[in-house]
Protein backbone atom coordinates (compact mmCIF):
# COMPACT_ATOMS: atom_id res chain seq x y z
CA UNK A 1 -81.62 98.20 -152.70
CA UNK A 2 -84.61 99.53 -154.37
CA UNK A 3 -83.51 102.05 -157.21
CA UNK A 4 -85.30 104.77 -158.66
CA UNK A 5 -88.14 103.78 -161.44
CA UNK A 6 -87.55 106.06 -164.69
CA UNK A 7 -84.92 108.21 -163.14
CA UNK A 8 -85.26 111.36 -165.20
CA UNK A 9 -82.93 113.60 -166.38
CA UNK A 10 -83.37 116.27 -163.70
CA UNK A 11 -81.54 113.62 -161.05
CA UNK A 12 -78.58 114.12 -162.68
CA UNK A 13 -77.78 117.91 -162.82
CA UNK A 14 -75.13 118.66 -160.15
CA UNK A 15 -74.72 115.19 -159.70
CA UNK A 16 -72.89 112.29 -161.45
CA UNK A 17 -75.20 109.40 -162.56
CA UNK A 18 -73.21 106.74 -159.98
CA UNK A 19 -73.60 109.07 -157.66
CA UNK A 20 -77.16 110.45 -158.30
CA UNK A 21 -78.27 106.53 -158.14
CA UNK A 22 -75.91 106.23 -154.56
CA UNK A 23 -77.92 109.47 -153.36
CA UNK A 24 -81.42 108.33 -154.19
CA UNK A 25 -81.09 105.02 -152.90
CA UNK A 26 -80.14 106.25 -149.26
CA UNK A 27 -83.42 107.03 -147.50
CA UNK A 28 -82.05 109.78 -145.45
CA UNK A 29 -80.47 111.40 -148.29
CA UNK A 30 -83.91 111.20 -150.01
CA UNK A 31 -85.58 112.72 -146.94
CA UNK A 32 -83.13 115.80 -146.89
CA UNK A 33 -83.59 116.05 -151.05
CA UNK A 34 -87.19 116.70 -150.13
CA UNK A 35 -86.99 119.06 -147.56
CA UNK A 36 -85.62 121.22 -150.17
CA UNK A 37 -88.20 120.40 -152.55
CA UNK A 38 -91.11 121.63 -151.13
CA UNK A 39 -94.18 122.55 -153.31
CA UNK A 40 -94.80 126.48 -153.18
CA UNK A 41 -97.94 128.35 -153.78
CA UNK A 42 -98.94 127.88 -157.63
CA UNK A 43 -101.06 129.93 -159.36
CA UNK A 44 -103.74 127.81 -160.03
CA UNK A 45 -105.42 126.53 -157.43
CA UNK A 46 -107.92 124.11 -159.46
CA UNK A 47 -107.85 122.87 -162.79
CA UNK A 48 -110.65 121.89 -165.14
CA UNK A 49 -109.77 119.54 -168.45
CA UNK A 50 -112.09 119.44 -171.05
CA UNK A 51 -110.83 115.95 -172.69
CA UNK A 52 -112.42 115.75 -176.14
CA UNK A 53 -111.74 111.93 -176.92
CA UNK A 54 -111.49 110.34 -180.08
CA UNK A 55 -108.76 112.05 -181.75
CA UNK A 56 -110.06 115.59 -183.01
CA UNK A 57 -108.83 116.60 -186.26
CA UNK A 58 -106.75 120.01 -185.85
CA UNK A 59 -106.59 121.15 -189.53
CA UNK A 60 -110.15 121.48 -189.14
CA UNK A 61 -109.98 123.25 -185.98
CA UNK A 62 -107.16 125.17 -184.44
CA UNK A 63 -104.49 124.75 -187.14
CA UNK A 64 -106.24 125.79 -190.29
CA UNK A 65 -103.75 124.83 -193.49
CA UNK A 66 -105.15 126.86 -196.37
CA UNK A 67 -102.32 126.32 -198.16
CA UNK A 68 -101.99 122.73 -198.12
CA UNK A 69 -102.53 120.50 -201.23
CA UNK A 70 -106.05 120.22 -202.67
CA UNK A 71 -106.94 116.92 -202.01
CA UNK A 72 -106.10 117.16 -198.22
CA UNK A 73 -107.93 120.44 -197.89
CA UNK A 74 -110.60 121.07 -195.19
CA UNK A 75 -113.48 122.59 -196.43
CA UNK A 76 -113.58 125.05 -193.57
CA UNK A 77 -112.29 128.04 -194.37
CA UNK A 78 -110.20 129.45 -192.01
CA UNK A 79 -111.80 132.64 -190.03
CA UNK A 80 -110.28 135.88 -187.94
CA UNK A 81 -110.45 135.86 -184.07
CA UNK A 82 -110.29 139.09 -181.62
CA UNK A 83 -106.76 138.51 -182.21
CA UNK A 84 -104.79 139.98 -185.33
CA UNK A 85 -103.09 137.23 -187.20
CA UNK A 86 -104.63 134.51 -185.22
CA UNK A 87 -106.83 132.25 -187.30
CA UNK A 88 -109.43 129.53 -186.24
CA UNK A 89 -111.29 127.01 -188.91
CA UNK A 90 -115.49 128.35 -189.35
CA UNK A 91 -116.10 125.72 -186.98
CA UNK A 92 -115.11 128.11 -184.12
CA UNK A 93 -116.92 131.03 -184.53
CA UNK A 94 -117.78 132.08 -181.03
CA UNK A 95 -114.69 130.48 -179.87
CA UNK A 96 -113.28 132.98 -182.13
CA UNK A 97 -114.29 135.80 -180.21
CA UNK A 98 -112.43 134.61 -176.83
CA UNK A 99 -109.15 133.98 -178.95
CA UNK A 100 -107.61 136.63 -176.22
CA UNK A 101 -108.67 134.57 -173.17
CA UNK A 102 -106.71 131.48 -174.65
CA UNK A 103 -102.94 130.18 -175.71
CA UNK A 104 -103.23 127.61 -178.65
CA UNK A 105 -100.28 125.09 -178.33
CA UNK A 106 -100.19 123.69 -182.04
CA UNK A 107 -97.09 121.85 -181.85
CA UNK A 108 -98.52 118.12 -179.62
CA UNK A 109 -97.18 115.54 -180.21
CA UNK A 110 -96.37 112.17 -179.54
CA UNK A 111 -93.97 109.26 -181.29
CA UNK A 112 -95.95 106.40 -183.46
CA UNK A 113 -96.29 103.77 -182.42
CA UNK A 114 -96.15 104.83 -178.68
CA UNK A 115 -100.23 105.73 -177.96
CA UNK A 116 -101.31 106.31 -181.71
CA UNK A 117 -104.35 103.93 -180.35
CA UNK A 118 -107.46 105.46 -178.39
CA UNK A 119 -106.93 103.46 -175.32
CA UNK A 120 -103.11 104.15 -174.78
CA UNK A 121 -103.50 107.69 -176.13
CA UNK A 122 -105.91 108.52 -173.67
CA UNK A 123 -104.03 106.99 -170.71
CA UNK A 124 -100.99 109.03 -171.78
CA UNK A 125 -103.02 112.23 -171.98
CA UNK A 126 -104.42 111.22 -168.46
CA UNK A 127 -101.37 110.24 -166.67
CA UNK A 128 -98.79 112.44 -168.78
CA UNK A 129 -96.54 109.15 -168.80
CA UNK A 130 -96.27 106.77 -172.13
CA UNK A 131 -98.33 103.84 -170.90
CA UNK A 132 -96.99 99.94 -170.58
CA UNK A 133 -94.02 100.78 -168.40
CA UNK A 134 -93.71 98.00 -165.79
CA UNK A 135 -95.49 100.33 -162.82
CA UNK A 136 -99.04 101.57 -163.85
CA UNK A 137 -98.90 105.56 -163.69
CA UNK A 138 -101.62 107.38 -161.83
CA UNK A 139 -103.84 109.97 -163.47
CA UNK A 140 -102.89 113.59 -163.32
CA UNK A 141 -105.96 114.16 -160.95
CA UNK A 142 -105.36 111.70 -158.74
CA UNK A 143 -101.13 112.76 -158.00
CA UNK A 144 -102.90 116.08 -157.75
CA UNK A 145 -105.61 114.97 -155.40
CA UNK A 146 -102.44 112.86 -153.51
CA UNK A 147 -100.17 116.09 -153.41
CA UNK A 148 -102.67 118.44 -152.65
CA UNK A 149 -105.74 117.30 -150.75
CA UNK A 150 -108.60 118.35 -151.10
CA UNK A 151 -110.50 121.51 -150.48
CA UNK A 152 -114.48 120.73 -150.79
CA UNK A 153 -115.18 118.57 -147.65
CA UNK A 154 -118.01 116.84 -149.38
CA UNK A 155 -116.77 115.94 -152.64
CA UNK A 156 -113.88 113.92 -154.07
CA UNK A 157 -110.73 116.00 -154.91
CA UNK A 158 -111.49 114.29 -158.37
CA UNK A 159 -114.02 114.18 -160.17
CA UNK A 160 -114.62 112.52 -163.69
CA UNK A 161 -118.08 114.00 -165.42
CA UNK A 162 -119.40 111.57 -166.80
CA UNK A 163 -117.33 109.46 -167.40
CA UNK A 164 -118.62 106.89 -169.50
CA UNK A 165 -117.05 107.77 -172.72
CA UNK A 166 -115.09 104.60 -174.20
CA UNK A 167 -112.00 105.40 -173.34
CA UNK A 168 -112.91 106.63 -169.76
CA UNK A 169 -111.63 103.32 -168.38
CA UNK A 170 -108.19 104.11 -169.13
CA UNK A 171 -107.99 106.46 -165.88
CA UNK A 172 -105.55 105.24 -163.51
CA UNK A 173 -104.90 105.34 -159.76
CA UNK A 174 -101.71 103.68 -160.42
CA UNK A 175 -99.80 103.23 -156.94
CA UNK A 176 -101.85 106.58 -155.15
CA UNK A 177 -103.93 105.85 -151.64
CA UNK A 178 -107.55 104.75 -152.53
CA UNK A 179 -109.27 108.15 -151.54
CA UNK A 180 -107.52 110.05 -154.56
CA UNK A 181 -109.34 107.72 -157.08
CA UNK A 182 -111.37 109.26 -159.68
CA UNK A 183 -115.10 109.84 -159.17
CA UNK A 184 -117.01 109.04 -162.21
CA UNK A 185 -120.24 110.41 -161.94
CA UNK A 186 -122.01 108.42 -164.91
CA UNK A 187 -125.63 109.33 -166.18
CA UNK A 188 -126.30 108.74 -170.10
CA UNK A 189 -127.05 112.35 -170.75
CA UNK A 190 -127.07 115.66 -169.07
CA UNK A 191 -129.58 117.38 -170.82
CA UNK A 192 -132.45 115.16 -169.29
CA UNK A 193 -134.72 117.29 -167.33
CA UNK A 194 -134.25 116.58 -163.15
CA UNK A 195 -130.56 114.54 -163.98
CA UNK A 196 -128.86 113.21 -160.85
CA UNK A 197 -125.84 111.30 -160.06
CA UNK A 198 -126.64 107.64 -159.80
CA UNK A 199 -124.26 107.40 -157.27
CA UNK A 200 -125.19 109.76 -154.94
CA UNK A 201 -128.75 108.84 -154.37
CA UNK A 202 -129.26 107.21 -151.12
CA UNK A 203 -131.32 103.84 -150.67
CA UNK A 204 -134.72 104.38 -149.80
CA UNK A 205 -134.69 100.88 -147.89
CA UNK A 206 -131.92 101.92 -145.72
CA UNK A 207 -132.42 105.87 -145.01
CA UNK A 208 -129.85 107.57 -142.95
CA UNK A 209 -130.32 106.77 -140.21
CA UNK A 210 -129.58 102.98 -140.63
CA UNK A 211 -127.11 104.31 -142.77
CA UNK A 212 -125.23 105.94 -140.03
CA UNK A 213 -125.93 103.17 -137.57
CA UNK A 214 -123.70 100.95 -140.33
CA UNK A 215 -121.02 103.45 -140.33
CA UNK A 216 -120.71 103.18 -136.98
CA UNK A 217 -120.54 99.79 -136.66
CA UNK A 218 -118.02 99.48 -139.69
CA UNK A 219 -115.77 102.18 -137.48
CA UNK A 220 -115.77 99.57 -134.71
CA UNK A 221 -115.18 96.79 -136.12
CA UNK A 222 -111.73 95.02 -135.66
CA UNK A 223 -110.72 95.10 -139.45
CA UNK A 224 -107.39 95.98 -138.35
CA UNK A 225 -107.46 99.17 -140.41
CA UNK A 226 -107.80 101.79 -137.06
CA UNK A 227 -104.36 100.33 -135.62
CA UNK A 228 -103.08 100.39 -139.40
CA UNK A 229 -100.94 103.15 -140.49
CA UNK A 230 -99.83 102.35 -143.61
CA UNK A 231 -101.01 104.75 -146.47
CA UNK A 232 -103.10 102.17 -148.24
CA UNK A 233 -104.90 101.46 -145.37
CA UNK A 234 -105.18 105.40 -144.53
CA UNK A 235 -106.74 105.71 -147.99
CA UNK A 236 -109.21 103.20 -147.31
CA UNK A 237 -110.06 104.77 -144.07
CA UNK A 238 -110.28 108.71 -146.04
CA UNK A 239 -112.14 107.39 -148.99
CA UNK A 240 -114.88 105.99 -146.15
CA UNK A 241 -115.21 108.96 -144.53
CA UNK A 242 -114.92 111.16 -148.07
CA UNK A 243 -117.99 108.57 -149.31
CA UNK A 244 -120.00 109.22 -145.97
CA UNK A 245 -119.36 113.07 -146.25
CA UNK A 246 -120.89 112.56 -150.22
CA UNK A 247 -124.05 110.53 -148.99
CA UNK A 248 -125.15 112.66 -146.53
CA UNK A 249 -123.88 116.29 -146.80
CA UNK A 250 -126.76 117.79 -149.25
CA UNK A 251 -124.50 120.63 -150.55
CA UNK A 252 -123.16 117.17 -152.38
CA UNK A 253 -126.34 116.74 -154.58
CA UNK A 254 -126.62 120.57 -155.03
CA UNK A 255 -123.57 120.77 -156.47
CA UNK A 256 -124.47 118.79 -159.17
CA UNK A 257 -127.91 120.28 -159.67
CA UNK A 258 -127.85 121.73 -162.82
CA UNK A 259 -131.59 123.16 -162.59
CA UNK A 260 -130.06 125.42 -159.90
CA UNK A 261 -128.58 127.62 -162.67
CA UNK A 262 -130.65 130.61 -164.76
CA UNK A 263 -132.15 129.05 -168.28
CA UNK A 264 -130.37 131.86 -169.96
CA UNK A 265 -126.80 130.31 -168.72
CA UNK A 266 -127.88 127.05 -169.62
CA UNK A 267 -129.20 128.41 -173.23
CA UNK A 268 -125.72 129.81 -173.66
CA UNK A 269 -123.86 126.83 -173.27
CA UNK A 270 -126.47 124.71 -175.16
CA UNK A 271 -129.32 122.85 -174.01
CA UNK A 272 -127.26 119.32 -175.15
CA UNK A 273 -125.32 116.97 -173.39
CA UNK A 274 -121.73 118.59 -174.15
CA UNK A 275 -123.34 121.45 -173.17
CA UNK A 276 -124.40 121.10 -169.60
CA UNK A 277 -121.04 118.99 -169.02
CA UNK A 278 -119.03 122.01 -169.80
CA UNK A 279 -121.99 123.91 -167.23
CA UNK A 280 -121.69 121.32 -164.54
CA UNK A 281 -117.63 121.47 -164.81
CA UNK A 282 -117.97 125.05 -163.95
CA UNK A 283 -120.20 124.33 -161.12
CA UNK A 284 -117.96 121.89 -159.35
CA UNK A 285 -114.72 123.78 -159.81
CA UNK A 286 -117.16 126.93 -157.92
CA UNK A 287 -117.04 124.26 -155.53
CA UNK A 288 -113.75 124.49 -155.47
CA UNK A 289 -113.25 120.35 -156.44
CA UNK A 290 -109.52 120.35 -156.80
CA UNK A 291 -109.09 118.43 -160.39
CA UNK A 292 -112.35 118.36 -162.93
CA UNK A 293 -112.19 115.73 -166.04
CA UNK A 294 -115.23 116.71 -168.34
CA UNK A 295 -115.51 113.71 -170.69
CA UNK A 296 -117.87 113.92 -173.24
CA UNK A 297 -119.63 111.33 -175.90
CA UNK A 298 -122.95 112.40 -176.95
CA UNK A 299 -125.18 109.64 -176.48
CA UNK A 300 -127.71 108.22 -178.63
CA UNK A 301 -130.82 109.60 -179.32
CA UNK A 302 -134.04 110.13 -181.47
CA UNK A 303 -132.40 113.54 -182.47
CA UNK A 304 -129.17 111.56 -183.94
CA UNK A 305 -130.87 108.63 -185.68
CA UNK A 306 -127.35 106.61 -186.24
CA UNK A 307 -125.54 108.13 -183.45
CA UNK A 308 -123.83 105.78 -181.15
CA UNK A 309 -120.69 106.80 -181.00
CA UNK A 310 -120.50 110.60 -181.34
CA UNK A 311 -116.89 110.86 -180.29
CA UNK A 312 -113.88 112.49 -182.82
CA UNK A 313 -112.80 109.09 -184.66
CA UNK A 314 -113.82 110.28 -188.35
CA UNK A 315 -112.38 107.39 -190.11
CA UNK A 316 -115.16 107.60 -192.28
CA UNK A 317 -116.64 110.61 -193.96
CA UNK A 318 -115.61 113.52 -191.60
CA UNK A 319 -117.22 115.93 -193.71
CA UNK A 320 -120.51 114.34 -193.65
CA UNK A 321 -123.55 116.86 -193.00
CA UNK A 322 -125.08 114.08 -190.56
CA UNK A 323 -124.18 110.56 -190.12
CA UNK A 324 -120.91 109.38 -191.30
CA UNK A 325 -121.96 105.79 -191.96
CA UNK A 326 -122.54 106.00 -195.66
CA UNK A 327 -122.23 103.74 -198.53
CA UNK A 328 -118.87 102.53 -198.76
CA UNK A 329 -117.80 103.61 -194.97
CA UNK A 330 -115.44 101.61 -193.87
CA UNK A 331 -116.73 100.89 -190.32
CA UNK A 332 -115.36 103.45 -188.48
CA UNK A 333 -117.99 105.92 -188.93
CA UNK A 334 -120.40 103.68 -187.79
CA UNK A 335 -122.22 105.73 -184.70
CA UNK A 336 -120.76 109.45 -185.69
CA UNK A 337 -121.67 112.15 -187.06
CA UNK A 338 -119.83 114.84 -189.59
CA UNK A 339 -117.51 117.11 -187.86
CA UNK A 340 -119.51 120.13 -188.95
CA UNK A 341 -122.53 119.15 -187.33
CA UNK A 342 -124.30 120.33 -184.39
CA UNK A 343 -123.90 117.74 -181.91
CA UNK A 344 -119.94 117.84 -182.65
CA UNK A 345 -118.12 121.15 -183.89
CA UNK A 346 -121.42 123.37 -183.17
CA UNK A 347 -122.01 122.18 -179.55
CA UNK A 348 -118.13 121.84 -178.58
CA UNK A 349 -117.54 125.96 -180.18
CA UNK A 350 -120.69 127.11 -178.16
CA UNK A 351 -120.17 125.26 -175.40
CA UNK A 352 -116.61 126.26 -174.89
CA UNK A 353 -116.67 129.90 -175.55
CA UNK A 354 -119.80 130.06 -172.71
CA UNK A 355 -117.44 128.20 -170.38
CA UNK A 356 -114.44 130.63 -170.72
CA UNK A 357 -116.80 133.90 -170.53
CA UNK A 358 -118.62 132.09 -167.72
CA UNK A 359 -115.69 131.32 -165.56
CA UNK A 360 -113.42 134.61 -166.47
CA UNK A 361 -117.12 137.01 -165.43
CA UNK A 362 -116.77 135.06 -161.99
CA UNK A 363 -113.16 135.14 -161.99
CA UNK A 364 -112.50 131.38 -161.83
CA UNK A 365 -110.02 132.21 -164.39
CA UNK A 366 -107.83 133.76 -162.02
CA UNK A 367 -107.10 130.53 -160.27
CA UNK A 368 -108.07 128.16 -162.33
CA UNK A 369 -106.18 126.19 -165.25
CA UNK A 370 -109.08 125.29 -167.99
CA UNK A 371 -107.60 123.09 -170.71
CA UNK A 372 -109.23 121.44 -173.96
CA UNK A 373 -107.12 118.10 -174.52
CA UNK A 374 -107.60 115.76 -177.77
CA UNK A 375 -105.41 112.39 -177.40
CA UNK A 376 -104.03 112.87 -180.63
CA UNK A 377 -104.92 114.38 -183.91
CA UNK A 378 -105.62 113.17 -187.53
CA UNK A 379 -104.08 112.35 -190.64
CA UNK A 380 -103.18 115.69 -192.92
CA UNK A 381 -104.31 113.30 -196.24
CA UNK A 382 -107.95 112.32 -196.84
CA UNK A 383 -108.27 108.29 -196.70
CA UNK A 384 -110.65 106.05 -199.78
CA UNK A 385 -113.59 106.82 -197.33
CA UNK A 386 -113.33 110.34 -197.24
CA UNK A 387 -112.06 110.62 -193.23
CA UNK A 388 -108.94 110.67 -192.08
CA UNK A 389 -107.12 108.51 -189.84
CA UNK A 390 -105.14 108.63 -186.05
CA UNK A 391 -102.06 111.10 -186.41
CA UNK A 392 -99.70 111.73 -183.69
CA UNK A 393 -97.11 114.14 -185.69
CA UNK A 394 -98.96 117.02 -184.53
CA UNK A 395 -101.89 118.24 -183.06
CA UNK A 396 -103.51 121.05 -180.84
CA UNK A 397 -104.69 121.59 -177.27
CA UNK A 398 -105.77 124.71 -175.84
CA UNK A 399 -105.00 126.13 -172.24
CA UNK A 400 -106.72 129.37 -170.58
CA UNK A 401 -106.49 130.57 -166.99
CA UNK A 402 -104.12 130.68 -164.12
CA UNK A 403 -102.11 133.44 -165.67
CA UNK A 404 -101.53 131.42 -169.13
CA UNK A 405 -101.15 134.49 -171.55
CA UNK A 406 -104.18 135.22 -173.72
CA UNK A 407 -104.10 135.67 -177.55
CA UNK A 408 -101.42 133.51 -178.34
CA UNK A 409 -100.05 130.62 -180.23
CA UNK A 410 -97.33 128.39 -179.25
CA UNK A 411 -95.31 126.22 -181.55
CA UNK A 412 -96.14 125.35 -185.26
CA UNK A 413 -97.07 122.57 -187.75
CA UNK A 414 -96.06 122.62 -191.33
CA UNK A 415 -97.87 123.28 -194.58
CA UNK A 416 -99.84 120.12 -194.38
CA UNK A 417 -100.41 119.83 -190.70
CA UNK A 418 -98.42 116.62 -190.16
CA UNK A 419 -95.22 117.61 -188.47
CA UNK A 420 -94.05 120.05 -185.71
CA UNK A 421 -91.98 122.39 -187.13
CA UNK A 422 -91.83 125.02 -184.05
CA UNK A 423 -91.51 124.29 -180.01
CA UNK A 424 -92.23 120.68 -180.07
CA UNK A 425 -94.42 119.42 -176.97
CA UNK A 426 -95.72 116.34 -175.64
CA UNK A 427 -97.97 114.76 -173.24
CA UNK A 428 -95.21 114.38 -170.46
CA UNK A 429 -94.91 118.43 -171.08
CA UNK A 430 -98.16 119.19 -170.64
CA UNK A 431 -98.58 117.13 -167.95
CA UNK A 432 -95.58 118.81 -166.40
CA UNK A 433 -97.10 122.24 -166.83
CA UNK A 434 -100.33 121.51 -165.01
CA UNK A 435 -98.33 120.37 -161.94
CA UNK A 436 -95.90 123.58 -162.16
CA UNK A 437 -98.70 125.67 -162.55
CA UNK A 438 -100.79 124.14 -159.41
CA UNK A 439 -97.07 124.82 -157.54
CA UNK A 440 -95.62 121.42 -157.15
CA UNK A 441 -92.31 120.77 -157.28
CA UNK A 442 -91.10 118.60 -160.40
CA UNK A 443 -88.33 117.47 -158.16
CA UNK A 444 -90.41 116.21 -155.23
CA UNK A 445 -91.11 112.66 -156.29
CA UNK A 446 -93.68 110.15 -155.00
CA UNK A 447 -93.07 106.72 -153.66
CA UNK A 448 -93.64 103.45 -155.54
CA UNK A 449 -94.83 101.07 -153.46
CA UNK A 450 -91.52 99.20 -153.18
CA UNK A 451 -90.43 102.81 -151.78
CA UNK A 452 -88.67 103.93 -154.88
CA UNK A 453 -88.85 107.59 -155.23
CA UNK A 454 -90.70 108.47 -159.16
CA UNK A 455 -90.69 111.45 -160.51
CA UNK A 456 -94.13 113.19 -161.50
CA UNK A 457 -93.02 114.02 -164.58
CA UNK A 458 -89.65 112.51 -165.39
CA UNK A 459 -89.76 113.31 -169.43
CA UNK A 460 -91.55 116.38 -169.47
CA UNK A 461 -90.84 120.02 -169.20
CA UNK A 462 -92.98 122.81 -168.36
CA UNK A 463 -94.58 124.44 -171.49
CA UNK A 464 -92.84 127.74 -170.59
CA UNK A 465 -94.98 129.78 -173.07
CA UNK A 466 -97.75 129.45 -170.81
CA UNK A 467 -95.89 131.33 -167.44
C-alpha cells in the first residue's frame, strides 16, 4: 500500500508511529482525518512576495554588524528607523521610515550544502521544501492557487512578474492540476513606455471571433477530456477556460496597464524596472490575484553600460560605485553592479517603502501578506576580490501585512553575521507561515499522484512571532 511521502512529525502526536503509518494508509481513515482538518478563514486573503534573487547580503542591509572585525566591515553605517532600537544599514533610508509597518526575521537559515546554490536555493524558497527529494514539490503559489482557488475570474490565481530572472525556472508545479501553474508574464523591462504582456496580446490574423469559433470547436471535440474526471484532466479543462477568460476579458490587459496609474505614484516607486514591478504587484493583488511573485533582474541597458546581470551575486567587488567587473574580478561580477548603487540598493529601498505606504493607504495591508525573500545571504568575511560569497548560516527576510506585528525584529545573528544565535528559522518555516496565515490547515495534506497523502509543510513551523 502506498505510504505517506515525508511523513512529518505532526503525524505522530497522539499517535504511535506503527500506528500513525496503519492510519494514513487506510483511505477512509484519511478521509475522516480530513474532515477534521478543514482550512478556516486566515487572515490574509492574498499574498504578494517580493523575491530578490541572487543572494542579498544582510550585513549590508537588515542586520547591520558594527561591531564586527574590520576587515569584514560594511561600509554602510548602520542608521535609526521610526522604531527605537531598531537599526537598518544607509542603504535603507526610506525603508527606514516604515520600520513600524514591518517584522524583520534575522535569524534564516538553511544547512550547507542543502541549497547554498542559486538554482536549489531558489526552488527551496519557492516551494518551502529542500529540493531533490524523489517527488518534485510544487511552488507555494501554486498549493495556494490548488487549496484556494481563485478569486479574479480573468486572471491566473498565480502570477509570476516577470519572470525572467535566471533563476525563475526553478518554479515548480510539482504534482498540482495544470490550471494552478505559474503565469510568467515576461517583458525585458517595465519601465518602457506603453509595456504589455507578450502573452496576452491576441493575434491580429485570427481576431476573436475565429478565436472563439476554435474554442468551440476544441470544446467539442472527442479528446476524451469532457467524460474525464480525473484532476489532471480537470486542470487541463480549467486552465482552457482560465486562458480564454485572459484573452478576451479586457479588464485582463488593464490590469496590467501600468500607464493607468498617476505619474506621481509611479515617480514614488521609481521610474525603473524594479520600480514599476513592485507598482504592477500592487495592481494585481487590487485585483485581488490570489498569490503575486515579483521577480526582479534589471536588465541591460545604455544607462548600465556592463550590466547584464544586475541580480545580488556580489562575488566580485560588492562595494563597487558602478560596475563590479574590475581588474582582477574574478568572474562573478561580470554583469552587476555595486550594492550601493542606484539600480540595486537605491531602487529596491525606494521601491519598497512606496509599496508598503501604497498598499497600507488602500488598506491592502489588512489582508494581504507582503514579504521580501532573498534565497540566502552572504559570507560575513570579504573574499581576494573584494565581494563576498553564498552564505546560508544566516540571513534576513522581511514580512508586513495580514496582522504580522509592525516594528519588530525576530531572531538574531551573531557579532559577525554568520550564525543564528536567536529563534532559528528556515525556508520550510516560512513557508509554513504563509499557509497558516492564508488559513490552511498544516494538517490537511495533498495527494501525490500515487494517492499518498503529503504534508504542505512537513518540516516547518509557523514563525509564531508574526501572529
Amino acid at each position: 500500500m502506498p505510504r505517506p511521502y515525508r511523513l512529518g512529525r505532526r503525524n505522530f502526536i497522539g499517535i504511535g508511529m506503527a500506528g500513525g503509518l496503519s492510519l494514513l494508509n487506510n483511505p477512509e481513515t484519511l478521509t475522516a482525518l480530513e474532515g477534521q482538518h478543514r482550512d478556516r478563514p486566515g487572515r490574509a486573503k492574498n499574498v504578494l512576495v517580493i523575491l530578490e534573487q541572487g543572494g542579498m547580503s544582510h550585513t549590508d542591509t537588515w542586520d547591520p554588524k558594527p561591531d564586527t572585525l574590520v576587515q569584514q566591515l560594511s561600509p554602510h553605517k548602520p542608521i535609526s528607523t521610526t522604531v527605537p532600537g531598531m537599526q537598518f544599514t544607509e542603504l535603507l533610508p526610506h525603508t527606514s521610515k516604515v520600520a513600524h509597518k514591518l517584522s524583520v526575521i534575522r535569524s534564516m537559515h538553511h544547512t550547507t550544502g542543502i541549497a547554498n546554490g542559486h538554482p536549489k536555493g531558489t526552488q527551496y524558497t519557492l516551494s518551502g521544501h529542500v529540493p531533490g527529494g524523489p517527488l518534485e514539490m510544487p511552488d507555494i503559489g501554486s498549493v495556494v492557487a490548488h487549496r484556494m482557488g481563485s478569486s479574479c475570474r480573468y486572471l491566473s490565481p498565480y502570477i509570476m512578474a516577470p519572470g525572467n530572472s535566471e533563476q525563475a525556472k526553478e518554479s515548480r508545479l510539482g504534482f498540482m492540476p495544470y490550471d494552478t501553474q505559474v503565469f510568467k508574464t515576461g517583458g525585458r523591462d517595465l519601465s518602457e513606455p506603453g509595456w504589455k504582456v507578450p502573452g496576452l496580446a491576441l493575434n491580429k490574423a485570427i481576431g476573436e471571433s475565429r478565436l472563439r469559433n476554435r474554442l468551440n470547436l476544441l470544446g467539442n471535440l472527442d479528446v476524451g477530456l469532457p467524460n474525464n474526471h480525473s484532476k489532471k484532466a480537470q486542470g487541463w479543462q480549467q486552465a482552457i477556460a482560465q486562458a480564454e477568460e485572459s484573452l478576451l476579458n479586457p479588464k485582463s490587459k488593464l490590469a496590467f496597464d501600468l500607464e493607468q496609474e498617476p505619474d506621481q505614484l509611479r515617480d514614488a516607486y521609481g521610474r525603473g524596472h524594479r520600480g514599476q514591478c513592485y507598482l504592477l504587484g500592487r495592481r494585481l493583488i487590487e485585483q485581488d490575484v490570489r498569490f503575486v511573485t515579483i521577480d526582479v533582474r534589471e536588465p541591460l541597458t545604455p544607462k548600465t553600460p556592463g550590466g547584464t546581470n544586475l541580480n545580488w551575486d556580489h562575488h566580485d567587488f560588492i562595494y563597487a560605485t558602478g560596475t563590479c567587473n574590475l581588474p582582477g574580478a574574478g568572474g562573478g561580477g561580470r554583469g552587476r553592479y555595486g550594492i550601493g548603487t542606484w539600480w540595486m540598493m537605491g531602487s529596491v529601498d525606494q521601491a519598497f517603502a512606496a509599496l508598503i505606504n501604497d498598499m497600507d493607504d488602500r488598506g491592502l495591508l489588512e489582508d494581504t501578506l507582503v514579504c521580501f525573500v532573498t534565497e540566502f545571504g552572504r559570507t560575513p568575511k570579504l573574499n581576494k576580490a573584494q565581494g563576498r560569497d553564498h552564505w546560508t548560516g544566516a540571513y534576513s527576510i522581511v514580512m508586513a501585512g495580514a496582522g504580522v506585528p509592525g516594528g519588530q525584529i525576530i531572531g538574531a545573528s551573531d557579532r559577525q553575521g554568520g550564525y543564528v544565535t536567536q529563534s532559528a528559522y528556515t525556508p520550510d518555516d516560512y513557508a509554513a507561515t504563509v499557509y497558516r496565515k492564508l488559513g490552511l490547515n498544516l494538517e490537511k495534506p495533498l495527494r501525490a499522484p500515487d494517492g499518498r497523502p503529503i504534508l504542505l509543510s512537513a518540516n516547518g513551523n509557523p514563525i509564531r512571532e508574526v501572529f
